[in-house]
Structures are given as structure tokens and as C-alpha cells.
N, C-alpha and C. Protein backbone atom coordinates (compact mmCIF):
# COMPACT_ATOMS: atom_id res chain seq x y z
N UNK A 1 6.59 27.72 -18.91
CA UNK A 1 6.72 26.64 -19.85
C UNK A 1 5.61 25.63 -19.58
N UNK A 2 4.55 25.02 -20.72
CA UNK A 2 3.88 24.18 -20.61
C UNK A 2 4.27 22.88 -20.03
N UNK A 3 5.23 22.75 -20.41
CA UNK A 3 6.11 21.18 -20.09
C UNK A 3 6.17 21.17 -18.60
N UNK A 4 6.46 21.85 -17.78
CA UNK A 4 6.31 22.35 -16.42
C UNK A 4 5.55 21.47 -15.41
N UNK A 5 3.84 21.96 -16.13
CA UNK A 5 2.74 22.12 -15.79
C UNK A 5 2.79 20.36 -15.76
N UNK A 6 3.00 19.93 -16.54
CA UNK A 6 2.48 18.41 -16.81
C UNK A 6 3.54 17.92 -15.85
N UNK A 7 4.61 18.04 -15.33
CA UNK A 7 5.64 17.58 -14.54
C UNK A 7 4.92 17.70 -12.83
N UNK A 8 4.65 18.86 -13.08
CA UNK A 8 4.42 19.40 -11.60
C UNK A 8 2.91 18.35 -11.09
N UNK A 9 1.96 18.25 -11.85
CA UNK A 9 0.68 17.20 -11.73
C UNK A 9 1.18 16.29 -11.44
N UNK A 10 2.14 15.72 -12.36
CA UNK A 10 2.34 14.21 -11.39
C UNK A 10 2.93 14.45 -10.75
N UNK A 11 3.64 14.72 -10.49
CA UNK A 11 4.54 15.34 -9.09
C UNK A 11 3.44 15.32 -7.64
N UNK A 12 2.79 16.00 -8.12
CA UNK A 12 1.56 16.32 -6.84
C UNK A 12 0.27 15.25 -7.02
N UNK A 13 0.25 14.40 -7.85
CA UNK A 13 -0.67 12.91 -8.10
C UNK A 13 0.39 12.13 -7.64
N UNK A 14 1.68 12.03 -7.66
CA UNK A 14 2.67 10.64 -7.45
C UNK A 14 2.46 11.14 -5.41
N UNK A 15 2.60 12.29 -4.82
CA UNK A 15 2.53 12.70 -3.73
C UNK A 15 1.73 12.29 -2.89
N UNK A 16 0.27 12.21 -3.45
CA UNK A 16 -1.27 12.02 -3.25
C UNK A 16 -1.63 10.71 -3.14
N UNK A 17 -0.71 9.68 -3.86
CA UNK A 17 -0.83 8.41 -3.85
C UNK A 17 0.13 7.59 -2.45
N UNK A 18 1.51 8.19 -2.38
CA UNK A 18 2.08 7.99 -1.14
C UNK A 18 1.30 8.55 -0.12
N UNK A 19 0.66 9.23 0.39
CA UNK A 19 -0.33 10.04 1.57
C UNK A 19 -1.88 9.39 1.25
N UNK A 20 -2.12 8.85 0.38
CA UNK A 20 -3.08 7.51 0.71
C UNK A 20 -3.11 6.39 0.48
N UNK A 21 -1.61 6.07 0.31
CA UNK A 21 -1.22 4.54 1.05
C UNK A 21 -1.44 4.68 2.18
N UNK A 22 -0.71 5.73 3.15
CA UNK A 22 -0.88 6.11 4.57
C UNK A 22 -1.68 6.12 4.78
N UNK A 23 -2.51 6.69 3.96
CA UNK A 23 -4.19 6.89 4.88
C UNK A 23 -4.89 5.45 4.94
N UNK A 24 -4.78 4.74 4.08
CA UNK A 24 -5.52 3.44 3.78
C UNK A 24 -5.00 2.37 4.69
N UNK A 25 -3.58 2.53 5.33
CA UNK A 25 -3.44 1.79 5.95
C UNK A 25 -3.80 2.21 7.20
N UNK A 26 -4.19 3.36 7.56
CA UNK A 26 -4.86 3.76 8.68
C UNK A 26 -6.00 3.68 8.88
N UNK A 27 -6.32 3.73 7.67
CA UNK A 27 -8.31 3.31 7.53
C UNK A 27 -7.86 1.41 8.07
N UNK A 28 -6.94 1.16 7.13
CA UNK A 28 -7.29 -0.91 7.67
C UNK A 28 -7.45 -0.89 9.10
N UNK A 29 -6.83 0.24 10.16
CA UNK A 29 -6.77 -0.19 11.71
C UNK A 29 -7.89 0.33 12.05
N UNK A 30 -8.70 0.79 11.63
CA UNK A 30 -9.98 1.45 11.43
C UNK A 30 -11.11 0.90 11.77
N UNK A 31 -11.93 0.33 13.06
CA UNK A 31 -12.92 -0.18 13.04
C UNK A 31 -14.22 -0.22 12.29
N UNK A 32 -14.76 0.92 11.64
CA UNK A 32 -15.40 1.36 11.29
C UNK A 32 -15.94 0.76 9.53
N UNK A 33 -14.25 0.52 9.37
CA UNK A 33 -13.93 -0.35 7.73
C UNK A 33 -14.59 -1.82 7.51
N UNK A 34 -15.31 -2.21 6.64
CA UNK A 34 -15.75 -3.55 7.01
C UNK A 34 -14.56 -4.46 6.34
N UNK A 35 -14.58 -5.70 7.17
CA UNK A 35 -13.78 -6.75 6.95
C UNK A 35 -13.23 -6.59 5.21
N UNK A 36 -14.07 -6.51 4.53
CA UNK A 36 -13.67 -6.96 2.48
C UNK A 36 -12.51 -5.94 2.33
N UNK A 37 -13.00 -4.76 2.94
CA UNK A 37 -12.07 -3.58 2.71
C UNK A 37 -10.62 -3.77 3.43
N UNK A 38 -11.06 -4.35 4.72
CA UNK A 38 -9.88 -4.60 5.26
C UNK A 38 -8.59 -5.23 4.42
N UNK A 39 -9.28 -6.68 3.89
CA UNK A 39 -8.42 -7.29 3.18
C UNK A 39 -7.92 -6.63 1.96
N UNK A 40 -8.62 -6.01 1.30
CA UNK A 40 -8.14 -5.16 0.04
C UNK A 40 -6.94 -4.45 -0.08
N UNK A 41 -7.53 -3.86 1.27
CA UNK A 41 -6.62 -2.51 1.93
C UNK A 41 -5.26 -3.02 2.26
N UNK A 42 -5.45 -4.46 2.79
CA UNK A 42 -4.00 -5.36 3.37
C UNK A 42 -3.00 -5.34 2.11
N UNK A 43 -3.60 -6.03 1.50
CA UNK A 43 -3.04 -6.31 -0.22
C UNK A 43 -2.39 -5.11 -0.78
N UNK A 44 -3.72 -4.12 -0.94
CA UNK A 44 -3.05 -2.83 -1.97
C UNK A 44 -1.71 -2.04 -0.88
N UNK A 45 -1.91 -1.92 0.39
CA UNK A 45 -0.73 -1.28 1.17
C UNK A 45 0.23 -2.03 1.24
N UNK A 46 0.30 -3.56 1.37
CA UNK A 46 1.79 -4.71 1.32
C UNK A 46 2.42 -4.47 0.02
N UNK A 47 1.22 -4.07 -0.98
CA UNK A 47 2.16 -4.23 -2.62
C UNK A 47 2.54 -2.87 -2.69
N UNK A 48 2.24 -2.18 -2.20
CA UNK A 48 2.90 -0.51 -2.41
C UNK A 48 3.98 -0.38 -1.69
N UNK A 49 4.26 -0.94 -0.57
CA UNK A 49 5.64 -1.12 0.24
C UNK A 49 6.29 -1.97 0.11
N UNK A 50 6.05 -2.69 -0.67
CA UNK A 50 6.75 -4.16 -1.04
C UNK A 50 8.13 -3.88 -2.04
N UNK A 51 8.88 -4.24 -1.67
CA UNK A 51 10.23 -4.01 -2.56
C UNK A 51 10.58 -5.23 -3.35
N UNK A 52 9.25 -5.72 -4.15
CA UNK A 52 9.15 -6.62 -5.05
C UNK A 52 7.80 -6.10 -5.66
N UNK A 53 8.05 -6.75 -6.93
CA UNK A 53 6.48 -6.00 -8.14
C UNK A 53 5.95 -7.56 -9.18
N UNK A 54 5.00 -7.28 -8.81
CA UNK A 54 4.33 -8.23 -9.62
C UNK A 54 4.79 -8.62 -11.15
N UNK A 55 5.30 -7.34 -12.16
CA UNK A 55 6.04 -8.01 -12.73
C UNK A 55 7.48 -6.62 -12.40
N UNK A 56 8.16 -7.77 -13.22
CA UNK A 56 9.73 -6.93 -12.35
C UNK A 56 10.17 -5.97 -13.64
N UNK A 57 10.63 -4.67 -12.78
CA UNK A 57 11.02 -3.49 -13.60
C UNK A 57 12.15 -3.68 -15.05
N UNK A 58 12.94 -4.79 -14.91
CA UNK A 58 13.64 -5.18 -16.01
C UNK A 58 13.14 -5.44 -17.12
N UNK A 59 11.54 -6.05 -17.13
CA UNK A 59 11.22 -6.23 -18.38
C UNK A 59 10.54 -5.23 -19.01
N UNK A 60 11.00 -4.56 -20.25
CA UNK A 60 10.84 -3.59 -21.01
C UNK A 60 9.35 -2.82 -20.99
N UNK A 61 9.04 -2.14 -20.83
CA UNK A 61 7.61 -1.44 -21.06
C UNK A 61 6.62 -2.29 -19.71
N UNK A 62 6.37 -3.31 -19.65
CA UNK A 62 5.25 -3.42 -18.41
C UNK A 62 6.25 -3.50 -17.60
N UNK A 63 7.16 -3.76 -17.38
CA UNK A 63 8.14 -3.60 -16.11
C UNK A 63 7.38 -2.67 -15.39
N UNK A 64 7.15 -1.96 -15.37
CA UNK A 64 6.75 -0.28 -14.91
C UNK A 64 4.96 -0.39 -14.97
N UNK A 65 4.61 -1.22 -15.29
CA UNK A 65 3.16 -1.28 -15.70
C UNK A 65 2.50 -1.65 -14.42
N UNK A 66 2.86 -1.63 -13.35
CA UNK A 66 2.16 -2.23 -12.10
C UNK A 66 2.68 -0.76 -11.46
N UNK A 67 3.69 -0.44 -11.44
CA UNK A 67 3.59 1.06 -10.79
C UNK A 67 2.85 2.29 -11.29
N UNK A 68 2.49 1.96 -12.65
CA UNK A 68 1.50 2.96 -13.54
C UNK A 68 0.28 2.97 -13.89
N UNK A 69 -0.07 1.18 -13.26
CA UNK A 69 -1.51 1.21 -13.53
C UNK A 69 -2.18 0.62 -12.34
N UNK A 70 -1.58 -0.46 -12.38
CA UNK A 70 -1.90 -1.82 -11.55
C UNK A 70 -2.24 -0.60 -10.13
N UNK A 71 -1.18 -0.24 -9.11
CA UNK A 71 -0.89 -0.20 -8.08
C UNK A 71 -1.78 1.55 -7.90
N UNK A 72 -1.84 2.63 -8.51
CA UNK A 72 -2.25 3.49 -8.91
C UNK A 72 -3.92 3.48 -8.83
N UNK A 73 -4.45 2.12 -9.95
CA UNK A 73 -5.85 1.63 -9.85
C UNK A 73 -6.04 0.98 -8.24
N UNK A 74 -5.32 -0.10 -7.72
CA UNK A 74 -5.46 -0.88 -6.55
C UNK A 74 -5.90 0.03 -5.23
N UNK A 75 -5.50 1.47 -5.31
CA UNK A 75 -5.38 2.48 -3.69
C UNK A 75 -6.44 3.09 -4.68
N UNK A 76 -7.17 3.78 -5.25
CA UNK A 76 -8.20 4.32 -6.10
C UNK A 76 -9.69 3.19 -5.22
N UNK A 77 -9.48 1.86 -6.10
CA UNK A 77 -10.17 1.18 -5.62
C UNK A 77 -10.33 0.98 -3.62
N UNK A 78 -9.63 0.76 -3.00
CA UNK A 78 -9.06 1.01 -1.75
C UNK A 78 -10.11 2.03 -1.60
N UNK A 79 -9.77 3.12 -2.04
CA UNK A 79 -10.14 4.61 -1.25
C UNK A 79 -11.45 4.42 -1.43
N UNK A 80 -12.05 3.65 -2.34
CA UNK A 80 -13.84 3.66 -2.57
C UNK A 80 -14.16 2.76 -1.22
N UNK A 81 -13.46 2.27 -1.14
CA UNK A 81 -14.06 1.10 -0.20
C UNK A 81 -14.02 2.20 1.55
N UNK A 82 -13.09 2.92 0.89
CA UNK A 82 -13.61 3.04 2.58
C UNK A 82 -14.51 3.91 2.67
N UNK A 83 -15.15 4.32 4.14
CA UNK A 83 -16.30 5.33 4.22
C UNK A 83 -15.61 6.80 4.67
N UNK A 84 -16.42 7.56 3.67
CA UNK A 84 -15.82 9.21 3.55
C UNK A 84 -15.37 9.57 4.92
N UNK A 85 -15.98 9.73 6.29
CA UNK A 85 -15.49 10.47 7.69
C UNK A 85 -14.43 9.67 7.59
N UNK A 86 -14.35 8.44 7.64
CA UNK A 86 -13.14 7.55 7.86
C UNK A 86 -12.07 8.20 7.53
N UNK A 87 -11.92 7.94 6.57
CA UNK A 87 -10.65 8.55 4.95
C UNK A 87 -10.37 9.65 5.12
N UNK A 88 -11.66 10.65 5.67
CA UNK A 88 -11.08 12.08 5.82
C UNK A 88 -10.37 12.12 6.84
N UNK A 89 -10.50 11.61 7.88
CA UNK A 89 -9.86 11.49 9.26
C UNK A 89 -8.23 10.70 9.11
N UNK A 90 -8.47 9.74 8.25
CA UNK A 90 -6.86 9.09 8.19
C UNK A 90 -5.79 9.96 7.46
N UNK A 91 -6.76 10.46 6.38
CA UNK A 91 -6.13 11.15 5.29
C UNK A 91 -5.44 12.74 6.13
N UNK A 92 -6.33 13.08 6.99
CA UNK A 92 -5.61 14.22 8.10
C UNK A 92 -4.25 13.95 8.95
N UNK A 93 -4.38 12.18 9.21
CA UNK A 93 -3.62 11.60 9.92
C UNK A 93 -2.37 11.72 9.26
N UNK A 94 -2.23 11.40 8.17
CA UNK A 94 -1.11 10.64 7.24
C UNK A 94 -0.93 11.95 7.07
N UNK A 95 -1.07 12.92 6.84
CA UNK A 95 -0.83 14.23 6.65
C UNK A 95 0.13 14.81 6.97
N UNK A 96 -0.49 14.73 8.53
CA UNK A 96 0.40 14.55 9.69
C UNK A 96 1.56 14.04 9.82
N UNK A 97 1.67 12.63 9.75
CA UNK A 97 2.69 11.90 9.60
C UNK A 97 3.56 11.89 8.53
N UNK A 98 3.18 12.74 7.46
CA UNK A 98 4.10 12.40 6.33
C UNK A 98 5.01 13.83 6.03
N UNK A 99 4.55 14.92 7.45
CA UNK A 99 5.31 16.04 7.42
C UNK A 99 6.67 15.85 7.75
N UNK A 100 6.52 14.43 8.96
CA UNK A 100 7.55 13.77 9.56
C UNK A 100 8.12 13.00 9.32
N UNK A 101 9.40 12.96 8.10
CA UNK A 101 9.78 11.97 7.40
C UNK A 101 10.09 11.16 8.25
N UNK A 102 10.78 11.30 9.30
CA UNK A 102 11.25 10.31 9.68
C UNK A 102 10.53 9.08 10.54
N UNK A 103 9.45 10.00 11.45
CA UNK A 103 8.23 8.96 11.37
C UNK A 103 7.50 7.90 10.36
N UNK A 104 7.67 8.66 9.75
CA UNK A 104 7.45 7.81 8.17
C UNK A 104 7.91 6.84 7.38
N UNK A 105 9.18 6.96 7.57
CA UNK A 105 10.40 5.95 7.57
C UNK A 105 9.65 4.72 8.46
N UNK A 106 9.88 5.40 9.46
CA UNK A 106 9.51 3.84 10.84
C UNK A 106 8.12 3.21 10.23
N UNK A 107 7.11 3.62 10.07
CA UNK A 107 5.73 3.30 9.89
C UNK A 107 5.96 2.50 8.52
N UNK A 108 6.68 3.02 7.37
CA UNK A 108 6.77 1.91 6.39
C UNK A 108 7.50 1.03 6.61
N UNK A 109 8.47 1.36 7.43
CA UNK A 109 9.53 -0.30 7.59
C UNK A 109 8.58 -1.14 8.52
N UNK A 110 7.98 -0.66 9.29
CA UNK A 110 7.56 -1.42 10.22
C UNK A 110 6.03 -2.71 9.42
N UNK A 111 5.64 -1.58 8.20
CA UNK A 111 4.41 -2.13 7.91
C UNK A 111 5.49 -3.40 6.85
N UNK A 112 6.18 -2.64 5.81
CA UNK A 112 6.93 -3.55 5.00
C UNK A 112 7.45 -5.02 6.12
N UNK A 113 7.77 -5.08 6.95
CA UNK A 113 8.11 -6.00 7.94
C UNK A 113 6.96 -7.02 8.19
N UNK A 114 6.44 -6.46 9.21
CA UNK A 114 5.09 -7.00 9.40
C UNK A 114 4.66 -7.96 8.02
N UNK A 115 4.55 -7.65 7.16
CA UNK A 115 3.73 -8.47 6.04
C UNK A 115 4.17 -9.33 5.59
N UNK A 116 5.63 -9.14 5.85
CA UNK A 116 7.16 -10.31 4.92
C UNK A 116 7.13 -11.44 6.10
N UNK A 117 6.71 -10.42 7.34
CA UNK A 117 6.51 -11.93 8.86
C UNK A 117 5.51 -12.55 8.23
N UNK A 118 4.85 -12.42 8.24
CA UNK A 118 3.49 -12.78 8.26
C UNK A 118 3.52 -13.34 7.10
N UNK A 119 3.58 -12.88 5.95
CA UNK A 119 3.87 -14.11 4.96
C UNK A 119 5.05 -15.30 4.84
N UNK A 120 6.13 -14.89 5.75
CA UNK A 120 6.91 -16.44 6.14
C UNK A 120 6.43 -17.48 6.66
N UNK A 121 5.55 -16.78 7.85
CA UNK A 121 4.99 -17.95 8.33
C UNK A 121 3.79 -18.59 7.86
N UNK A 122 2.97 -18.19 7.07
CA UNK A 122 2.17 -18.44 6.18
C UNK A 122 2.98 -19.71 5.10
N UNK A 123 3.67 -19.22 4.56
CA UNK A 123 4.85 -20.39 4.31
C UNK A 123 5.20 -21.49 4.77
N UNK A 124 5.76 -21.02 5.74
CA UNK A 124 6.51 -21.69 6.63
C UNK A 124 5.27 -23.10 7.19
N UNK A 125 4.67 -22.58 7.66
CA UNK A 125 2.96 -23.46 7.59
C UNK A 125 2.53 -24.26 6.84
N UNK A 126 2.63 -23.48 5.64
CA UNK A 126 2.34 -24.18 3.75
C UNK A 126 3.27 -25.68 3.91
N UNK A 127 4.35 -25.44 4.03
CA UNK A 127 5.35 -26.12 3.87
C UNK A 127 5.43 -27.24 4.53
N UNK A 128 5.15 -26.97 5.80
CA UNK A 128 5.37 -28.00 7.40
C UNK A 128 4.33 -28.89 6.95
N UNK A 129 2.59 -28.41 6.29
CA UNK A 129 1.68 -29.19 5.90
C UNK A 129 1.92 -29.75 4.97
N UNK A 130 3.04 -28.93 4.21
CA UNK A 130 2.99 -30.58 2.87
C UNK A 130 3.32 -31.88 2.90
N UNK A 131 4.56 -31.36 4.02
CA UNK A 131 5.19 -32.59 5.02
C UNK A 131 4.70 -33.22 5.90
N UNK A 132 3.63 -32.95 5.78
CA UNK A 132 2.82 -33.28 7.44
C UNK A 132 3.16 -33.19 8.16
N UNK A 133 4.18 -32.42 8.95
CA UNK A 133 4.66 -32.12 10.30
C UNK A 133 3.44 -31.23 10.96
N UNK A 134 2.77 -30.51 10.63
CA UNK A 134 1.67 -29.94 11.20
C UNK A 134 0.03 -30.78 11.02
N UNK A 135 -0.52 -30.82 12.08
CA UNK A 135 -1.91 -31.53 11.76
C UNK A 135 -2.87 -30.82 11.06
């Protein structure tokens, strides 16, 4: 059945995109990556694990428009930035790691974590300075 065929592609493109989030966030620990990429890379991997969306799935038709375009384009862009040995090497990595769900599990909670810290206190900072409690 033709209908199949078109299921099974994204199937194996929706796959390809989870296994280079992984990789990209392995390229960010990546010395080799220059700083711009780094930050890119920060961004596009926090919003792919992020259990919040730029705009939220309730609203009709773009609800979904950041998981279909936005976020899809963002790791595309990502993957240019980094340098080919790099990417091939993470992309082996994540490979690796993504045989092992349950490793995998840990590595996204841990990254999803990490970024929600790190943006509290970023906050938390914001905040203390509006008040001037911080110099």
C-alpha cells in the first residue's frame, strides 16, 4: 500500500530528528564547536526537551506549527553549524545511546533539568535586580 510508504518516512525522519537532538547536544559538549553554535545548539536542544512550546498545542492549526516547522528547521540549522567529523562522531554516539532507552531517559531528564535550573536562576537574578537586592 502506498499510504504505508509515506507513514513509514516520517516515521524514520521523526526518528532522525530525536537521534540529532542527541547528537547536537553532544556536539554542544564538544570542544571543537565554536561558541555561536554552542549557543544555538543550547536553545534548539532546551526547546526540543522542553515540555512547553512556543506556541501551545491547543491552539488550532499552529498549535503544532513549532513541532512541524519551527523545531524541525531549528536542529537542521544546528546540524549546519556543526563541523562534519564532529556530528559524525556524536551522531555514532547518540546512536549508541538511543539503543539504550533507558539511558536515554536519564540524559533527557537530566538535560530537561539542567536548563529549567538554569533558567530559574536566571530569573531568580532578573528579579532580585529589579529589587535591587543584588548589586
Amino acid at each position: 500500500m502506498e499510504g504505508d510508504g509515506v507513514f513509514d518516512r516520517m516515521y524514520q525522519r521523526a526518528v532522525r530528528l530525536k537521534q540529532d537532538t542527541l547528537a547536537l547536544y553532544l556536539a554542544y559538549r564538544d570542544p571543537r564547536v565554536s561558541s555561536y553554535a554552542r549557543i544555538f545548539i543550547l536553545c534548539v536542544v532546551a526547546y526540543a526537551f522542553s515540555p512547553l512550546d512556543l506556541i501551545p498545542d491547543f491552539i488550532p492549526i499552529l498549535g503544532y506549527l513549532d513541532d512541524l516547522v519551527i523545531l524541525p528547521l531549528g536542529i537542521y540549522l544546528a546540524v549546519k553549524m556543526v563541523p562534519a567529523d564532529v556530528l559524525a562522531e556524536c551522531r555514532e554516539r547518540a546512536q549508541e545511546i538511543f539503543t539504550d532507552k533507558k539511558k536515554l531517559s536519564l540524559w533527557a531528564a537530566a538535560v530537561v533539568l539542567l536548563i529549567w535550573l538554569l533558567l530559574l536562576i536566571l530569573l531568580t537574578l532578573w528579579v532580585l535586580k529589579m529589587f535591587q537586592v543584588v548589586p
